[in-house]
PDB file of N, CA and C in Angstrom:
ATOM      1  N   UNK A   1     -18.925 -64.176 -75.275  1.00  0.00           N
ATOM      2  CA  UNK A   1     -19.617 -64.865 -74.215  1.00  0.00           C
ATOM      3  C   UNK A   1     -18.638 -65.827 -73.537  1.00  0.00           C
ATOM      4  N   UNK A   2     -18.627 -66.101 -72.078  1.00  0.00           N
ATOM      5  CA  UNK A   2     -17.931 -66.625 -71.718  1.00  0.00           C
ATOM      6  C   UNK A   2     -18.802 -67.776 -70.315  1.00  0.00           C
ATOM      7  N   UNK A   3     -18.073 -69.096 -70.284  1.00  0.00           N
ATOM      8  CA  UNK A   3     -18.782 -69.687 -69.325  1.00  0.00           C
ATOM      9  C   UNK A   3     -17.771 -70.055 -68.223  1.00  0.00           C
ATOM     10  N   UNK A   4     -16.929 -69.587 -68.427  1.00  0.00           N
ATOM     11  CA  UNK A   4     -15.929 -69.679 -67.218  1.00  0.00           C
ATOM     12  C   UNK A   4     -16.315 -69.014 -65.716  1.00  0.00           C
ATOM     13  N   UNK A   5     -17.169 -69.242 -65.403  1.00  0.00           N
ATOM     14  CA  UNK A   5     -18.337 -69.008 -64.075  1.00  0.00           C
ATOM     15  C   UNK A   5     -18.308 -69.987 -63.111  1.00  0.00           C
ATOM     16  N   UNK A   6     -17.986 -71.216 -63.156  1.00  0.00           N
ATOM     17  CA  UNK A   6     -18.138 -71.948 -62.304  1.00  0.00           C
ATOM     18  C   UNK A   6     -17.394 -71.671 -60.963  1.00  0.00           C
ATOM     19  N   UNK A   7     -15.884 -71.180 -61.304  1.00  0.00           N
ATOM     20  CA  UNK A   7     -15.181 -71.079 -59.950  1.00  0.00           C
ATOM     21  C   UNK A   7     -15.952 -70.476 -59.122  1.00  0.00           C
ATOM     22  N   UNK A   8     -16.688 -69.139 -59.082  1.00  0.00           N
ATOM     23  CA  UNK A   8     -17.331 -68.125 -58.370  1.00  0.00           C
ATOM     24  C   UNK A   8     -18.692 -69.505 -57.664  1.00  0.00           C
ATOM     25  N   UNK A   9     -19.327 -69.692 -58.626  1.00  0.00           N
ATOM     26  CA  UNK A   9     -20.637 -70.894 -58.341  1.00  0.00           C
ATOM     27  C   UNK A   9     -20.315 -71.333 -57.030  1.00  0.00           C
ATOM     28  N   UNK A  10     -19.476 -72.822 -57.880  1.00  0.00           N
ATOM     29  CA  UNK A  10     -19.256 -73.502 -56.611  1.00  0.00           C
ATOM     30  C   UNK A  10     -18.384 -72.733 -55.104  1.00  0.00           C
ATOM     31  N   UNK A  11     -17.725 -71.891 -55.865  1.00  0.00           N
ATOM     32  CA  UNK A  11     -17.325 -71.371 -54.416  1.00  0.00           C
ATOM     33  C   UNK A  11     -18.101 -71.078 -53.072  1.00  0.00           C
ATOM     34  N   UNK A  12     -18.945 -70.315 -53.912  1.00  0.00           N
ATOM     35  CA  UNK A  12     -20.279 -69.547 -52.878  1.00  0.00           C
ATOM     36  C   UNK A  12     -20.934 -70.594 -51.992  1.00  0.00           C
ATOM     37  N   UNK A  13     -21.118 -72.405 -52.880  1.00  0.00           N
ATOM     38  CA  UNK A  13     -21.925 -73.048 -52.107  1.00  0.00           C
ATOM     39  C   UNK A  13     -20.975 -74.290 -51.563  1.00  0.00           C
ATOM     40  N   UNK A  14     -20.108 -74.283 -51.977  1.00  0.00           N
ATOM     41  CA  UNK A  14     -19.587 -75.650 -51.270  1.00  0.00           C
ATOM     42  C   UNK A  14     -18.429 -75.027 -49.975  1.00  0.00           C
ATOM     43  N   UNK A  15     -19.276 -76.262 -49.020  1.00  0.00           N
ATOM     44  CA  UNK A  15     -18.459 -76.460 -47.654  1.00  0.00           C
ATOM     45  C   UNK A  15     -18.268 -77.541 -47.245  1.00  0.00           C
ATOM     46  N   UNK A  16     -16.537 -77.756 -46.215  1.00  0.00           N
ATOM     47  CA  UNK A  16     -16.520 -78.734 -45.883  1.00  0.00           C
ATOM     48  C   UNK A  16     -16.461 -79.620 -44.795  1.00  0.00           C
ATOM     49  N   UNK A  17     -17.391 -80.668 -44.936  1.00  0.00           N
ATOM     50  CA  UNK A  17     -18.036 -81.363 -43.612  1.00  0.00           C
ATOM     51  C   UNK A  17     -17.170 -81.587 -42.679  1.00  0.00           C
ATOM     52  N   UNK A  18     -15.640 -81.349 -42.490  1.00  0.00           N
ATOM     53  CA  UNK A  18     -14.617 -81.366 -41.385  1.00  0.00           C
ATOM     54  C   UNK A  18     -15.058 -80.260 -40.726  1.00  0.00           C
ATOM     55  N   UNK A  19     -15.515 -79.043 -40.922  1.00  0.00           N
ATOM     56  CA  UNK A  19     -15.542 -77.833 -40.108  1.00  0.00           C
ATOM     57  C   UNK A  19     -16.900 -77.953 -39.684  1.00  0.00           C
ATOM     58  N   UNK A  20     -17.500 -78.687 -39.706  1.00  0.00           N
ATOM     59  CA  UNK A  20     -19.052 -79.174 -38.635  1.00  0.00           C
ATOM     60  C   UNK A  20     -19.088 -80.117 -37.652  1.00  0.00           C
ATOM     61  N   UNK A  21     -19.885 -80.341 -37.211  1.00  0.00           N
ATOM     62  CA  UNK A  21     -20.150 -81.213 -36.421  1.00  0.00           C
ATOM     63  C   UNK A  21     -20.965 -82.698 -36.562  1.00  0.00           C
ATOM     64  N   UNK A  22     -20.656 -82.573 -38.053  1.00  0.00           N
ATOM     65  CA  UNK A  22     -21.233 -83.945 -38.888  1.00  0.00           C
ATOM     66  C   UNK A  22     -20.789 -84.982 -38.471  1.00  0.00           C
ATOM     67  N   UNK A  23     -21.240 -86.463 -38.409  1.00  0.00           N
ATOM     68  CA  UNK A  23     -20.504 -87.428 -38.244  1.00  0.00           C
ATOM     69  C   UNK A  23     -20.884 -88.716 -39.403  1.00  0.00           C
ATOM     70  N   UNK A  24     -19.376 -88.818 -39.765  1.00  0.00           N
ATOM     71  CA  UNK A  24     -19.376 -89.405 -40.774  1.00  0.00           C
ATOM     72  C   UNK A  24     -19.949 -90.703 -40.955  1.00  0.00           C
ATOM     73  N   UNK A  25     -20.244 -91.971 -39.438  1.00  0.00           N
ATOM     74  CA  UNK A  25     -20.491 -93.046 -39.282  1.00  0.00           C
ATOM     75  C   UNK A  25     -21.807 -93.452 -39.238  1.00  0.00           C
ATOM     76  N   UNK A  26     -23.005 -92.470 -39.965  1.00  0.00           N
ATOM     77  CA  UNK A  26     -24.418 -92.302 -39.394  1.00  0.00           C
ATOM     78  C   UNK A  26     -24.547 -92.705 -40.782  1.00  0.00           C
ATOM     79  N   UNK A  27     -25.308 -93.645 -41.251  1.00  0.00           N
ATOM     80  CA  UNK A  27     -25.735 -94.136 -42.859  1.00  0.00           C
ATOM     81  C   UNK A  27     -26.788 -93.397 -43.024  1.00  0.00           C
ATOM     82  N   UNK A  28     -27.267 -93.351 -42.343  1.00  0.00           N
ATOM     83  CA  UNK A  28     -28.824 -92.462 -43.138  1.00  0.00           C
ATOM     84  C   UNK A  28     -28.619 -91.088 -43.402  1.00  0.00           C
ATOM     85  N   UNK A  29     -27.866 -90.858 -42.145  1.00  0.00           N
ATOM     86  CA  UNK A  29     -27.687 -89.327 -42.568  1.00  0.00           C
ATOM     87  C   UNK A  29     -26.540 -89.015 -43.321  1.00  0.00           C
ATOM     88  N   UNK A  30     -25.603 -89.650 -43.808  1.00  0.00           N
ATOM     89  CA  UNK A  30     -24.681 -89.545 -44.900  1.00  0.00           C
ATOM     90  C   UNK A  30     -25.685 -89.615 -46.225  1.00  0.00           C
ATOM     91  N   UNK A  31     -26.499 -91.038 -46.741  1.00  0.00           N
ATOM     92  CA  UNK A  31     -27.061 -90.942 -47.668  1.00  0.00           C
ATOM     93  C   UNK A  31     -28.203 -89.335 -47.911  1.00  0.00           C
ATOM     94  N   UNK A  32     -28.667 -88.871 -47.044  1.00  0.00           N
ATOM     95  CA  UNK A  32     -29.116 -87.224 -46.839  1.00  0.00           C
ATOM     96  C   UNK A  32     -28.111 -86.163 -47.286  1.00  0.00           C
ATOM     97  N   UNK A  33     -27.185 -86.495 -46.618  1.00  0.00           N
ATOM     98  CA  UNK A  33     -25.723 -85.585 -47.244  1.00  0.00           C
ATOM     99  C   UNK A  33     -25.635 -85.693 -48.316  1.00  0.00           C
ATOM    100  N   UNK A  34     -25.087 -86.686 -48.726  1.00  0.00           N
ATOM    101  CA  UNK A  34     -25.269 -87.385 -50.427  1.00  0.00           C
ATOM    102  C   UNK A  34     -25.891 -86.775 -51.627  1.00  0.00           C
ATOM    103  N   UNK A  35     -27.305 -86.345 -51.093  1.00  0.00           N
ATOM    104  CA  UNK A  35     -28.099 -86.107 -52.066  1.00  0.00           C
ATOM    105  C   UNK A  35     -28.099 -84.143 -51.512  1.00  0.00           C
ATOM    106  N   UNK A  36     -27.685 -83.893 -50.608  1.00  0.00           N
ATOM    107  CA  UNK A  36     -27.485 -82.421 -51.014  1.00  0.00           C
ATOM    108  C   UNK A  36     -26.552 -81.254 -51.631  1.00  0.00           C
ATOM    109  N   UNK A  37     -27.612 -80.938 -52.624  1.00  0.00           N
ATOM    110  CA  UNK A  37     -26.766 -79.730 -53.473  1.00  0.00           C
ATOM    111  C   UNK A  37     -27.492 -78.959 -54.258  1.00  0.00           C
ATOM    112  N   UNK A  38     -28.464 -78.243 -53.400  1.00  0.00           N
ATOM    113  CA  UNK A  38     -29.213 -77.206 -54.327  1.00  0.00           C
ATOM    114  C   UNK A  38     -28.474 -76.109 -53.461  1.00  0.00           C
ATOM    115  N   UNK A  39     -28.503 -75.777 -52.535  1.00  0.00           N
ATOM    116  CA  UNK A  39     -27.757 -74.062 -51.808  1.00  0.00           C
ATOM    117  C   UNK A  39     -26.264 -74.448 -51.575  1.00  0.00           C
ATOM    118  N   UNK A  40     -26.361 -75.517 -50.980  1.00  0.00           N
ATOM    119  CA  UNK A  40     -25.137 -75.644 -50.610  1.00  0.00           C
ATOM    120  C   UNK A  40     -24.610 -77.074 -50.252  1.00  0.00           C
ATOM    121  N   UNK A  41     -23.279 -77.605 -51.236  1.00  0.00           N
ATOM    122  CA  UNK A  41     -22.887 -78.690 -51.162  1.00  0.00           C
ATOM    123  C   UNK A  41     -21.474 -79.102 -50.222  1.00  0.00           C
ATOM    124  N   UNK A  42     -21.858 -80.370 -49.942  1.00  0.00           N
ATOM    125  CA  UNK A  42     -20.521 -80.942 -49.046  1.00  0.00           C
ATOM    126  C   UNK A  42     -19.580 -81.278 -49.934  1.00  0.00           C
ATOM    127  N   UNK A  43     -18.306 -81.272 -48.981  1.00  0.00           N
ATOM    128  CA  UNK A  43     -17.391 -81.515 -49.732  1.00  0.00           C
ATOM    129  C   UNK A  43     -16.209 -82.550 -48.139  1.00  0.00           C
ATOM    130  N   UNK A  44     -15.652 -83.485 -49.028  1.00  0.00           N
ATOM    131  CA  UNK A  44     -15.397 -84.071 -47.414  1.00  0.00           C
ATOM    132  C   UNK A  44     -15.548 -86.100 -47.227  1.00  0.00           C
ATOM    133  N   UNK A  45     -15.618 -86.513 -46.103  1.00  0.00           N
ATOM    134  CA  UNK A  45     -15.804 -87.823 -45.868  1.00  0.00           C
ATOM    135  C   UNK A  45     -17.198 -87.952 -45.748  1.00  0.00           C
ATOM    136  N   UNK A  46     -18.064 -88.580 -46.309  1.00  0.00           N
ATOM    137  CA  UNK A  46     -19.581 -88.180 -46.275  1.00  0.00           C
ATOM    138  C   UNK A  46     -19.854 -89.811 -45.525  1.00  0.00           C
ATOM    139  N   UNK A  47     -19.203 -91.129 -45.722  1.00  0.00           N
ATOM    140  CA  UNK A  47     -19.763 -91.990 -45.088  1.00  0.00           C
ATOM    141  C   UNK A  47     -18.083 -92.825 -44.542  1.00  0.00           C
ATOM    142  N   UNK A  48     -18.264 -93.338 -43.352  1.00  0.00           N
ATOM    143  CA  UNK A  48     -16.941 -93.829 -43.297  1.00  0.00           C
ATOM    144  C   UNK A  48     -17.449 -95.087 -42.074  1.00  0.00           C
ATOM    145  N   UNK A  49     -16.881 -96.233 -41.947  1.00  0.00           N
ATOM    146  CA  UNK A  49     -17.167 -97.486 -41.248  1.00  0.00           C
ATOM    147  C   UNK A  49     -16.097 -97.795 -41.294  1.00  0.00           C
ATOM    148  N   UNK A  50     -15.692 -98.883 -40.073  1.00  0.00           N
ATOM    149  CA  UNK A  50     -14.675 -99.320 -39.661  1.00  0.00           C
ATOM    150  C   UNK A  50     -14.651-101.236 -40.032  1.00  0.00           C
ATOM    151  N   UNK A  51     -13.996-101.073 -40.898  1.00  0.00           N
ATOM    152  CA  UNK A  51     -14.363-102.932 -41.170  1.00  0.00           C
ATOM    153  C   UNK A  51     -13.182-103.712 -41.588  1.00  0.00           C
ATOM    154  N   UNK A  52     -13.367-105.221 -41.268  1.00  0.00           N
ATOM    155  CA  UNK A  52     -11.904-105.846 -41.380  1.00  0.00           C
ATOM    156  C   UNK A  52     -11.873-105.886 -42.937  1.00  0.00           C
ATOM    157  N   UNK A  53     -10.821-105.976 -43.419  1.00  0.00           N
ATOM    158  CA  UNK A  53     -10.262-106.116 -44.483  1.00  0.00           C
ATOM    159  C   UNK A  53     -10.831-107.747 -45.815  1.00  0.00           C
ATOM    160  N   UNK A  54     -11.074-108.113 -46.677  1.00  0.00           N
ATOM    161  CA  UNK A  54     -12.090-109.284 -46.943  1.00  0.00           C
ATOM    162  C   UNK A  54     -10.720-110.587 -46.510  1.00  0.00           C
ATOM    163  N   UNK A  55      -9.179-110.140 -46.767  1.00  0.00           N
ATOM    164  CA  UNK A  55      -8.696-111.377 -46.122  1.00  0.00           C
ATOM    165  C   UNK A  55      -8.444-111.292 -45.025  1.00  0.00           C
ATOM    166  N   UNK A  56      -8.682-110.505 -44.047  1.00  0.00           N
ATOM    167  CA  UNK A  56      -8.359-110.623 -42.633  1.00  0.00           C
ATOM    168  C   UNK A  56      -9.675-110.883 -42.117  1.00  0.00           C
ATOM    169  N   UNK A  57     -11.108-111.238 -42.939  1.00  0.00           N
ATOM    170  CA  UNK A  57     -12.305-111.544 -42.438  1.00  0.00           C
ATOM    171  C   UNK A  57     -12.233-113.088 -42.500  1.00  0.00           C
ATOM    172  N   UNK A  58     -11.592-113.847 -43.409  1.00  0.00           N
ATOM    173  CA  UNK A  58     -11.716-114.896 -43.976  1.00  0.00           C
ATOM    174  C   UNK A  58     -10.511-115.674 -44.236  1.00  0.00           C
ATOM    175  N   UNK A  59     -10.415-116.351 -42.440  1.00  0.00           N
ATOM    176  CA  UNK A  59      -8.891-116.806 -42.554  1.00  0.00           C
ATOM    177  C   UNK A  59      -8.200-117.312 -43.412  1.00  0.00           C
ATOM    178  N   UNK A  60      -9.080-118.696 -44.352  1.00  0.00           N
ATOM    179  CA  UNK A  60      -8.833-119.442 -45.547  1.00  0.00           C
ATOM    180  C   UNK A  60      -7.775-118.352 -46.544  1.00  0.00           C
ATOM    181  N   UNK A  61      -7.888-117.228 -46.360  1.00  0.00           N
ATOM    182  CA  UNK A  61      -7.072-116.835 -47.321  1.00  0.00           C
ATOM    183  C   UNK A  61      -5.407-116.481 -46.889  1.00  0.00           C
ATOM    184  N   UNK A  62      -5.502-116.745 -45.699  1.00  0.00           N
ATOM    185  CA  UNK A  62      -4.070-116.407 -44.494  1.00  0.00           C
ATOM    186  C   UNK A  62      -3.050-117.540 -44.849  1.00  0.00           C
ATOM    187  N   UNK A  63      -3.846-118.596 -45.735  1.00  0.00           N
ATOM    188  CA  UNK A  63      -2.793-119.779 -46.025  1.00  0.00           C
ATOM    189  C   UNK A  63      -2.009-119.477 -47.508  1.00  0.00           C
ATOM    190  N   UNK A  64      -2.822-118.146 -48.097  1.00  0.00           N
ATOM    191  CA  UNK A  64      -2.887-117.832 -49.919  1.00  0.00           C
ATOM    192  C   UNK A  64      -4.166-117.977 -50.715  1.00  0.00           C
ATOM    193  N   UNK A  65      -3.699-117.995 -52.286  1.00  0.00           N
ATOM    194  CA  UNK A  65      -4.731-118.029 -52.741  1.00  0.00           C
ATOM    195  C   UNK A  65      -5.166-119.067 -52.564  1.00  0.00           C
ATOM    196  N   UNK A  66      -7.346-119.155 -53.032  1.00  0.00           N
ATOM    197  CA  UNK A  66      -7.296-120.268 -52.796  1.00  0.00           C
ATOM    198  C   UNK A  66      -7.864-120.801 -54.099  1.00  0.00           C
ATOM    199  N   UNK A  67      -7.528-120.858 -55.074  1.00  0.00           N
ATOM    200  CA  UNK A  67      -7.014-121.684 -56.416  1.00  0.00           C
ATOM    201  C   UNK A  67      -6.438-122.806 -56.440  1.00  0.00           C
ATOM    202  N   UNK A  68      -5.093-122.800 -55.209  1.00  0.00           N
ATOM    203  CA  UNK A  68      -4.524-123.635 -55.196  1.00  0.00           C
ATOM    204  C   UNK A  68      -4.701-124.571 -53.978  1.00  0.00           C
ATOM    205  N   UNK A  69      -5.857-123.969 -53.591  1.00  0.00           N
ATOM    206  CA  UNK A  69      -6.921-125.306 -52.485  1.00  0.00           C
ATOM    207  C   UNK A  69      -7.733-126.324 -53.134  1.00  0.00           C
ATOM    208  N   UNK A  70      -7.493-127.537 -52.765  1.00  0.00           N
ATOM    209  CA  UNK A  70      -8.722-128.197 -53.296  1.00  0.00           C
ATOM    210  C   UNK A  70      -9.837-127.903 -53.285  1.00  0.00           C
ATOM    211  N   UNK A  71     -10.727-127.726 -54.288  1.00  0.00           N
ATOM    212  CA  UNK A  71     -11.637-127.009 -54.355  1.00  0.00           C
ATOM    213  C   UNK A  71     -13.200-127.942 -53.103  1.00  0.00           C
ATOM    214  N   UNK A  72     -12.918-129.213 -52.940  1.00  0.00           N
ATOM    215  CA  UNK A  72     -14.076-129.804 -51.864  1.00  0.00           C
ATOM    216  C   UNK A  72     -13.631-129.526 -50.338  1.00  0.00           C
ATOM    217  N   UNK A  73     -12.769-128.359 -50.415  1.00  0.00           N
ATOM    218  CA  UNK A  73     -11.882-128.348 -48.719  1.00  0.00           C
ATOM    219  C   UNK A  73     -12.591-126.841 -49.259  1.00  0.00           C
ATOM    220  N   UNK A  74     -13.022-125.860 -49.508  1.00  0.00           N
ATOM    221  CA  UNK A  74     -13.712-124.726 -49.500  1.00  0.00           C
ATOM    222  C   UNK A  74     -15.185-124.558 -48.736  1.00  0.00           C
ATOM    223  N   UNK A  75     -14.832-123.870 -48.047  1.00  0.00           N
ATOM    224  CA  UNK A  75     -16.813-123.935 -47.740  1.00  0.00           C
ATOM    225  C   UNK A  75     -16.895-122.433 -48.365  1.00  0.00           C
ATOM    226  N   UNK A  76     -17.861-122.216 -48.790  1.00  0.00           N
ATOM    227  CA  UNK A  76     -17.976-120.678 -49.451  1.00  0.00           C
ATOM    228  C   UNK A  76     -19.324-120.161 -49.086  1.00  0.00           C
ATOM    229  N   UNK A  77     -20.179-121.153 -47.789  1.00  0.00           N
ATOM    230  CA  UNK A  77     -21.189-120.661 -47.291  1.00  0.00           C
ATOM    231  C   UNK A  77     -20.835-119.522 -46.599  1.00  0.00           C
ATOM    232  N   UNK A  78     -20.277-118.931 -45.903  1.00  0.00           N
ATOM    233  CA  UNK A  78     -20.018-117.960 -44.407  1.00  0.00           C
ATOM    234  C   UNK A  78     -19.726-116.666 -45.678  1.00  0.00           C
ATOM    235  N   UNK A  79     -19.321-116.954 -46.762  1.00  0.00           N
ATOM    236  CA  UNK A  79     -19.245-115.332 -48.041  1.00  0.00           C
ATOM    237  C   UNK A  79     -20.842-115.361 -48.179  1.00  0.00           C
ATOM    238  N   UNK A  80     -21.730-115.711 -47.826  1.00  0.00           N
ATOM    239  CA  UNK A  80     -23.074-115.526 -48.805  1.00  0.00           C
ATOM    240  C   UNK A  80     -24.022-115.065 -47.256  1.00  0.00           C
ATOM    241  N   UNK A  81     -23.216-115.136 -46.086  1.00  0.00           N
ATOM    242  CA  UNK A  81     -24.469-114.997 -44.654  1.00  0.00           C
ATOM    243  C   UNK A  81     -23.629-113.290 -44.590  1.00  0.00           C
ATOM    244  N   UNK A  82     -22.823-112.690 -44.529  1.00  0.00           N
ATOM    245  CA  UNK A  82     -22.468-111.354 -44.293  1.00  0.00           C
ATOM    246  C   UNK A  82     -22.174-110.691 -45.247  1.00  0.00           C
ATOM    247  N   UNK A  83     -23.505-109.672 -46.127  1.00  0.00           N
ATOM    248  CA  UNK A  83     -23.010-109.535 -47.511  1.00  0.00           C
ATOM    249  C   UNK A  83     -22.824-108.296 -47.227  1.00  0.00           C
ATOM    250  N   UNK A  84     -22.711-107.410 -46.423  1.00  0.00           N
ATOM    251  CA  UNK A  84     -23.147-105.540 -46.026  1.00  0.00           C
ATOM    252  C   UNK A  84     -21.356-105.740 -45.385  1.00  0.00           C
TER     253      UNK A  84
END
């Protein structure tokens, strides 16, 4: 008996979302993508967003770490209003 079957499997059902007309920047419909794989699965960039980097969001860190800031010169409100 042998279970070495899978190559054939997945072959038959997986395709990849570059050769469609999918777009990767749609959240809802990525999380839809996400969850499909009964006939046929993606294979590919399934969610992709364009966003600044967490120290190029948050100048305080353009000076270094900040460990070596006094810790009452921190405001750490503006990390807790943009959490997505």
């Amino acid at each position: 008996m042998t279970f070495n079957n899978t190559w054939k499997y997945w072959k038959e059902r997986v395709y990849k979302l570059e050769e469609t007309d999918y777009d990767p920047s749609n959240y809802e419909k990525a999380m839809k993508k996400a969850n499909e794989f009964d006939s046929k699965v993606p294979i590919g960039v399934i969610y992709q967003v364009e966003r600044p980097r967490f120290d190029q969001k948050y100048s305080k860190l353009h000076k270094g770490p900040l460990v070596i800031e006094p810790i009452d010169a921190i405001d750490v409100a503006p990390l807790f209003e943009d959490h997505i």
